[in-house]
Protein backbone atom coordinates (compact mmCIF):
# COMPACT_ATOMS: atom_id res chain seq x y z
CA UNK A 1 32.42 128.18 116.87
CA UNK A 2 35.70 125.46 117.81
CA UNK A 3 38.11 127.38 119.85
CA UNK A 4 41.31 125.04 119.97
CA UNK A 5 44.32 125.16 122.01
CA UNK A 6 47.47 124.09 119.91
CA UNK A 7 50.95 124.48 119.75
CA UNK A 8 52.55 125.53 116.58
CA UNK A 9 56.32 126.34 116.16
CA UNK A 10 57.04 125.71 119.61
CA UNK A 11 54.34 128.29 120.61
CA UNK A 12 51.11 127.86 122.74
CA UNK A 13 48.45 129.42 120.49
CA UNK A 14 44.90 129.59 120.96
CA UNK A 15 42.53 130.10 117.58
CA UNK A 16 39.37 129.38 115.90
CA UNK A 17 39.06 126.14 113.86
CA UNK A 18 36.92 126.25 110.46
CA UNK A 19 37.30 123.42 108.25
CA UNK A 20 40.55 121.99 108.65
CA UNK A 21 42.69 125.14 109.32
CA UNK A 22 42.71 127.05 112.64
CA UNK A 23 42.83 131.00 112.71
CA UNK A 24 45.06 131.93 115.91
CA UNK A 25 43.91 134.89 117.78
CA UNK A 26 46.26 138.05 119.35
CA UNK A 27 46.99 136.76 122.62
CA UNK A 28 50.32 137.37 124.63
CA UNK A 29 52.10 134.06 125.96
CA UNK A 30 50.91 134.84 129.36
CA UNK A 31 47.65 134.70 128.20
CA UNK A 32 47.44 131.89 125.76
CA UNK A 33 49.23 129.52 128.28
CA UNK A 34 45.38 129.63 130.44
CA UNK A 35 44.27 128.39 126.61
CA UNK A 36 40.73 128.81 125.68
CA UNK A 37 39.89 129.75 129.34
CA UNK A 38 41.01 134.00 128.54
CA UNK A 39 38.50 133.95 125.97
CA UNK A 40 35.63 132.00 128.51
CA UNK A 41 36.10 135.17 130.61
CA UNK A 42 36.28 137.60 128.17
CA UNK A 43 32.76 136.68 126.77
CA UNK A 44 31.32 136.40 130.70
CA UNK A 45 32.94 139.69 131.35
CA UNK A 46 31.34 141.05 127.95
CA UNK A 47 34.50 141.93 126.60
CA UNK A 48 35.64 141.54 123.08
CA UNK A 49 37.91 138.92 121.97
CA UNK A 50 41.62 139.67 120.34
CA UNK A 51 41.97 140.11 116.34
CA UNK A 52 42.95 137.18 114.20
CA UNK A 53 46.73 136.94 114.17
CA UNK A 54 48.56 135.81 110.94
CA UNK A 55 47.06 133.01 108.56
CA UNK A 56 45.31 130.08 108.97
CA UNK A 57 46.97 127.44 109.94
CA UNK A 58 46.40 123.84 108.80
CA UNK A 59 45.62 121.56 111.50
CA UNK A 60 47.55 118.54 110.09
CA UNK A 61 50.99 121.09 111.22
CA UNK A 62 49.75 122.07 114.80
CA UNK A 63 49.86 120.00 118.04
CA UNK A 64 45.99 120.03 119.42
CA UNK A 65 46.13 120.52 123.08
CA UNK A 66 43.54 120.60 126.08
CA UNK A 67 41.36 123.16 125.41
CA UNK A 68 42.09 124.60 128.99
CA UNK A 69 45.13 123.14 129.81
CA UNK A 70 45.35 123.22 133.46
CA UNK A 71 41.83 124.16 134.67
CA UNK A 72 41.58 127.22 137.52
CA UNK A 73 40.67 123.62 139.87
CA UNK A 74 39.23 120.08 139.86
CA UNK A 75 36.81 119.49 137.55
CA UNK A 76 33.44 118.57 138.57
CA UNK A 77 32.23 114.94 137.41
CA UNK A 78 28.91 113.11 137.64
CA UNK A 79 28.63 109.46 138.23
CA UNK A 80 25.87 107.02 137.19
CA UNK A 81 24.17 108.91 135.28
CA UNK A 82 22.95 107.01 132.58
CA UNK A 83 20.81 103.95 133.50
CA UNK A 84 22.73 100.77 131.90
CA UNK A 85 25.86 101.98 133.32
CA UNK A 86 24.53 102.08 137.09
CA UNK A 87 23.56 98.59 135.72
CA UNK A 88 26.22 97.41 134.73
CA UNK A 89 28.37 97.98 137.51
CA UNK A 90 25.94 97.48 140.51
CA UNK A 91 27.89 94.87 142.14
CA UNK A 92 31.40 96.54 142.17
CA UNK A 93 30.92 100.32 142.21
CA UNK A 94 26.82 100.83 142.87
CA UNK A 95 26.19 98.82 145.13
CA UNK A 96 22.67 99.93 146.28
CA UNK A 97 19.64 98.92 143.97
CA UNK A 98 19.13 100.52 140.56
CA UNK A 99 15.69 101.49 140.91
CA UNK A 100 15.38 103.86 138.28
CA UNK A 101 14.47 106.33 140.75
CA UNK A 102 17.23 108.15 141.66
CA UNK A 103 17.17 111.72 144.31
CA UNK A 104 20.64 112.96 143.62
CA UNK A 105 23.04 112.78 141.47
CA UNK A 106 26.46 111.30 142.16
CA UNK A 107 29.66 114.20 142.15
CA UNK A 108 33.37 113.61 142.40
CA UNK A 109 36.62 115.35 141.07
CA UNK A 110 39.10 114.79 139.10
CA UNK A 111 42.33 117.31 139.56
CA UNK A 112 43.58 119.45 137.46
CA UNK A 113 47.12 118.29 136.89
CA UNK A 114 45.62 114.96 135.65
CA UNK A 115 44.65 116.90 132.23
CA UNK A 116 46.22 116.50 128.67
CA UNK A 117 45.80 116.86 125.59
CA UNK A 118 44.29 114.79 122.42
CA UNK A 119 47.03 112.25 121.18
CA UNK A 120 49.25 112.17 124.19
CA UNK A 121 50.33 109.44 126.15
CA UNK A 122 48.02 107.72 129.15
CA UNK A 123 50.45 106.37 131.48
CA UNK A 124 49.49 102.95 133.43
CA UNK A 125 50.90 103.08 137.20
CA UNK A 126 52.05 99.90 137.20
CA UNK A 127 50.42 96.98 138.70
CA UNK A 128 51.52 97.90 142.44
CA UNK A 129 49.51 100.77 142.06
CA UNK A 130 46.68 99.60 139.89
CA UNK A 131 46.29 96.89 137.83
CA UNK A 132 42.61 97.85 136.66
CA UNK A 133 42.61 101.04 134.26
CA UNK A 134 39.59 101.49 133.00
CA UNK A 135 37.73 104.19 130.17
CA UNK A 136 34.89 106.55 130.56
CA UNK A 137 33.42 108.42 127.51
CA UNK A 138 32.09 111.61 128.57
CA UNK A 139 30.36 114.84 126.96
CA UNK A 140 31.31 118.17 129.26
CA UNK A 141 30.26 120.82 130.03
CA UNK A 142 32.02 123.73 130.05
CA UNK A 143 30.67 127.00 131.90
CA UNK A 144 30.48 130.66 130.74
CA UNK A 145 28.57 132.74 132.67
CA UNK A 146 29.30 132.07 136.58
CA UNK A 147 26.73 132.39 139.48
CA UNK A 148 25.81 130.36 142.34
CA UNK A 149 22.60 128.86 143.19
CA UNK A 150 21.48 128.95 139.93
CA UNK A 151 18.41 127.78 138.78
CA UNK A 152 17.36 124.69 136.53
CA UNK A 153 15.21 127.28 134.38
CA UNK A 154 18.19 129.61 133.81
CA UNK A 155 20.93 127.15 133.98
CA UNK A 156 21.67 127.15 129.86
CA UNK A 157 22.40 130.58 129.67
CA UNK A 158 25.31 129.85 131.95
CA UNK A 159 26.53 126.80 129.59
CA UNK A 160 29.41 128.27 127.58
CA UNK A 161 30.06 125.39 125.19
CA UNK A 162 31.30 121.71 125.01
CA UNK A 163 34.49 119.34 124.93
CA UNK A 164 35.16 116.12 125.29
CA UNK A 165 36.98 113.86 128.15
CA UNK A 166 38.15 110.12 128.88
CA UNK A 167 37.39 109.79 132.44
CA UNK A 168 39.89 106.96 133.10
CA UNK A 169 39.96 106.02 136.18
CA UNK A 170 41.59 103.13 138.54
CA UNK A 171 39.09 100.92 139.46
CA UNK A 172 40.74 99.04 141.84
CA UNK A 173 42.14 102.02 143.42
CA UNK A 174 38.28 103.40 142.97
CA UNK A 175 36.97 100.68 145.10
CA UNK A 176 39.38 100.43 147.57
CA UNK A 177 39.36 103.91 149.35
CA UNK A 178 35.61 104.45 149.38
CA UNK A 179 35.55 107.44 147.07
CA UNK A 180 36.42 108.30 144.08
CA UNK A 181 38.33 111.33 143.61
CA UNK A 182 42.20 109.65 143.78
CA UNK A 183 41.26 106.74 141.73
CA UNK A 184 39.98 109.45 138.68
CA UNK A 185 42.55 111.71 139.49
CA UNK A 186 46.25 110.21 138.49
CA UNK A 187 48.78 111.72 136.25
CA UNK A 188 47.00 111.95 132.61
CA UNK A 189 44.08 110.67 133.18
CA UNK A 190 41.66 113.55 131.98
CA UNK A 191 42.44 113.62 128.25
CA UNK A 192 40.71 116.45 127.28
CA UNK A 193 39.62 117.65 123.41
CA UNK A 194 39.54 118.06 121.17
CA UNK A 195 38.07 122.00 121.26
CA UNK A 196 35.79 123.75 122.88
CA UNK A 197 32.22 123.97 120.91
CA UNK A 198 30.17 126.58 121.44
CA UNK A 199 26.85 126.39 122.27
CA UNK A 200 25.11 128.01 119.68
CA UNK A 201 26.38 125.41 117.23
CA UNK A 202 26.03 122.19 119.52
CA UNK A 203 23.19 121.56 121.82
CA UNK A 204 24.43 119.01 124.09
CA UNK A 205 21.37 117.52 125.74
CA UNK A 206 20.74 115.84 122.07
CA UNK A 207 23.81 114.43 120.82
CA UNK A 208 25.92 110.56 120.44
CA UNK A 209 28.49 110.13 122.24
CA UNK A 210 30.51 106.59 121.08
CA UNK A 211 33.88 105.36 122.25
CA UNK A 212 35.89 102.33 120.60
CA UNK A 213 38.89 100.75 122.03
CA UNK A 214 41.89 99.21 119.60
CA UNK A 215 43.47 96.71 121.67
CA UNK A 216 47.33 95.87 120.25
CA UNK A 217 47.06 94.22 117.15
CA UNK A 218 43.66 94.34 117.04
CA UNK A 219 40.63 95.77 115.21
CA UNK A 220 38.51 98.71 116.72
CA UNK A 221 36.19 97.31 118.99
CA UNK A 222 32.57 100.36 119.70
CA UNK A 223 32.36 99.88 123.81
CA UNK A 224 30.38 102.71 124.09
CA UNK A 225 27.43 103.95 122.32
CA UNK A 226 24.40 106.22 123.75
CA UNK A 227 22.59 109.50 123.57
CA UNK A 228 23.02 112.53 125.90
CA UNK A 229 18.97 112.50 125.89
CA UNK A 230 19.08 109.28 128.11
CA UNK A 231 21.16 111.07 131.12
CA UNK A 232 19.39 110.64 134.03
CA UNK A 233 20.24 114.02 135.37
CA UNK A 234 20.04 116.72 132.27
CA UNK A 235 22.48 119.23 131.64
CA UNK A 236 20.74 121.93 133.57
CA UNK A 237 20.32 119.72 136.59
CA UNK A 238 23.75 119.41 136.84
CA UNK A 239 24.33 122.68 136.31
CA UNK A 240 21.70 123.77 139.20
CA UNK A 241 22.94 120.81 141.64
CA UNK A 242 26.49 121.93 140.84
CA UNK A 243 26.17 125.52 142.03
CA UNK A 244 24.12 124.81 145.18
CA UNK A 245 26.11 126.41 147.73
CA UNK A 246 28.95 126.60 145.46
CA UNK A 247 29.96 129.77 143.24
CA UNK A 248 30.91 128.31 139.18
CA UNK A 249 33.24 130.65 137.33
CA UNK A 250 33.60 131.38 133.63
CA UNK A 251 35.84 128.34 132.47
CA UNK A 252 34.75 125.82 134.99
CA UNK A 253 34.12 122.06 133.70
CA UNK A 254 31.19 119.54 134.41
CA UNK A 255 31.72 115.51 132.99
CA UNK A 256 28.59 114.31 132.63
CA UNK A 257 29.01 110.68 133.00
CA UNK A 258 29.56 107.69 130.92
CA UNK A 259 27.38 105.26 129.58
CA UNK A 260 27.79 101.33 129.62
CA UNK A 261 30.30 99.33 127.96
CA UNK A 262 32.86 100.39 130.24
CA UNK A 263 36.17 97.46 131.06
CA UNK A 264 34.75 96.95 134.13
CA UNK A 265 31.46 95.88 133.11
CA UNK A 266 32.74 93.36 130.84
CA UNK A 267 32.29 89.69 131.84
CA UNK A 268 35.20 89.20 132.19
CA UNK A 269 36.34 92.61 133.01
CA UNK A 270 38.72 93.81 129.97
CA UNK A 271 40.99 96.45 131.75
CA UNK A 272 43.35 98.68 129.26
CA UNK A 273 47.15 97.86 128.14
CA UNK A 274 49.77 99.05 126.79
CA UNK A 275 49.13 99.84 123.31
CA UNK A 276 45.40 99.52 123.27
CA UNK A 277 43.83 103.28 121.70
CA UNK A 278 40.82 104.90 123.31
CA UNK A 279 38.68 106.90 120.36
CA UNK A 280 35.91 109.30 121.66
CA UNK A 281 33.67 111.13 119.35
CA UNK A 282 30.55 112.85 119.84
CA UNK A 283 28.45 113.74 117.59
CA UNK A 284 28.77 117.66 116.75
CA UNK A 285 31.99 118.36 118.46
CA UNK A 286 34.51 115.59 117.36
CA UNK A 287 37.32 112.92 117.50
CA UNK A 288 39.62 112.71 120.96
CA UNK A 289 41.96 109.94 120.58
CA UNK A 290 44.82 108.48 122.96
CA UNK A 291 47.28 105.91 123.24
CA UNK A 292 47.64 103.95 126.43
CA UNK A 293 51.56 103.12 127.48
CA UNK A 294 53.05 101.36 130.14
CA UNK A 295 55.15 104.35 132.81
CA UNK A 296 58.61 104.48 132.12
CA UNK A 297 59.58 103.08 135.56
């Protein structure tokens, strides 16, 4: 099942997409402005979901949004988890050996407010801010059940579905202040799409995840090109390590980290610019696609 969030008619809907039509659902505007995240609670709560409201609509006449447009808080990300990547980056961001044998895995956030939706803008700070905007291709998670301390064994039954995010981030920024959180974390940059797939009909621990940047002018360039089976840390070990301590709620997100062929790992580093277009597709869920724009000052 694709649950979307769209706006059609000046309305925020949410619906279910089949084909290349999506079905909107009965929900009140107070309800459909949370998006898909009514519905994530509804199913944890074991409630059923609102009728189908009105006709399908074709896709081609809505305005695809975040699936949960402002998540309930900051999303939970996961850092070097894919070998090459670590690699790639061990003198800037890693800066301790890549031994392959790695304890923990690496969490940071990324707030809220920094979501949007597939097509919209990415807005560059401005050099005086950051100069080196990067792109991160990233599978999430997106959980259904809540619970806290949950177990690696049980951890799937808590997964709720998939979407998709560009963890840009400001490496400069990144590097500068230690941590990561307010380099991740500016003003659209979590594009987020581009729906939520279930997962009964996508298992994400097996799928391709691929990312291409069009610079200006230019042909599509593929940056990015792995398998979800090569994360160092699984999907139910982040799901376990997540939850230590720490109570997950029906709707919250997990990224589950990029792979290499990021800017910054370029020789030399190829930062984006206004104009360039970041395309993310995964294999089983689909296409989230952004332009990147200079701030209006």
């Amino acid at each position: 099942m694709r649950i979307a969030t769209f706006t059609h008619q000046g309305r925020r809907q949410v619906g279910l997409v089949s084909g290349d039509r999506v079905t909107p659902l009965a929900l009140d505007a107070a309800d459909a402005s949370f998006g898909a995240l009514r519905l994530i609670e509804a199913s944890a709560a074991g409630k059923a979901w609102p009728a189908a409201s009105g006709a399908p609509i074709a896709l081609v006449e809505v305005q695809l949004e975040a699936p949960i447009p402002l998540p309930r808080r900051n999303l939970f990300c996961v850092g070097r988890n894919y070998h090459a990547h670590a690699k790639e980056l061990l003198t800037s961001v890693f800066k301790d050996s890549d031994s392959n044998v790695v304890t923990w895995p690496i969490v940071f956030t990324k707030v809220p407010e920094s979501v949007v939706g597939p097509d919209a803008a990415v807005c560059l700070p401005g050099a005086a801010i950051s100069s080196q905007i990067d792109y991160e291709a990233e599978l999430v998670i997106v959980i259904g059940r809540g619970g806290r301390n949950i177990s690696r064994a049980d951890a799937m039954d808590h997964v709720f579905g998939y979407t998709i995010v560009n963890d840009v981030t400001a490496r400069d920024v990144q590097m500068r202040h230690g941590q990561w959180d307010l380099g991740k974390s500016f003003d659209t940059f979590c594009p987020m799409g581009p729906w939520i797939v279930t997962a009964d009909e996508l298992d994400g621990r097996d799928t391709r995840v691929r990312c291409w940047v069009t610079p200006a002018g230019a042909a599509p360039e593929l940056r990015q090109d792995a398998q979800t089976t090569d994360l160092i840390f699984d999907i139910p070990t982040l799901v376990e390590t997540c939850s230590r301590g720490i109570t997950l709620y029906p709707g919250d997100l997990i990224a589950t980290g990029t792979a290499a062929g990021v800017g910054m790992g370029m020789k030399p580093p190829r930062w984006l610019q206004h104009g360039d277009v970041v395309r993310i597709e995964i294999d089983g869920l689909g296409v989230l696609q952004n332009h990147i724009t200079a701030e209006a000052a």
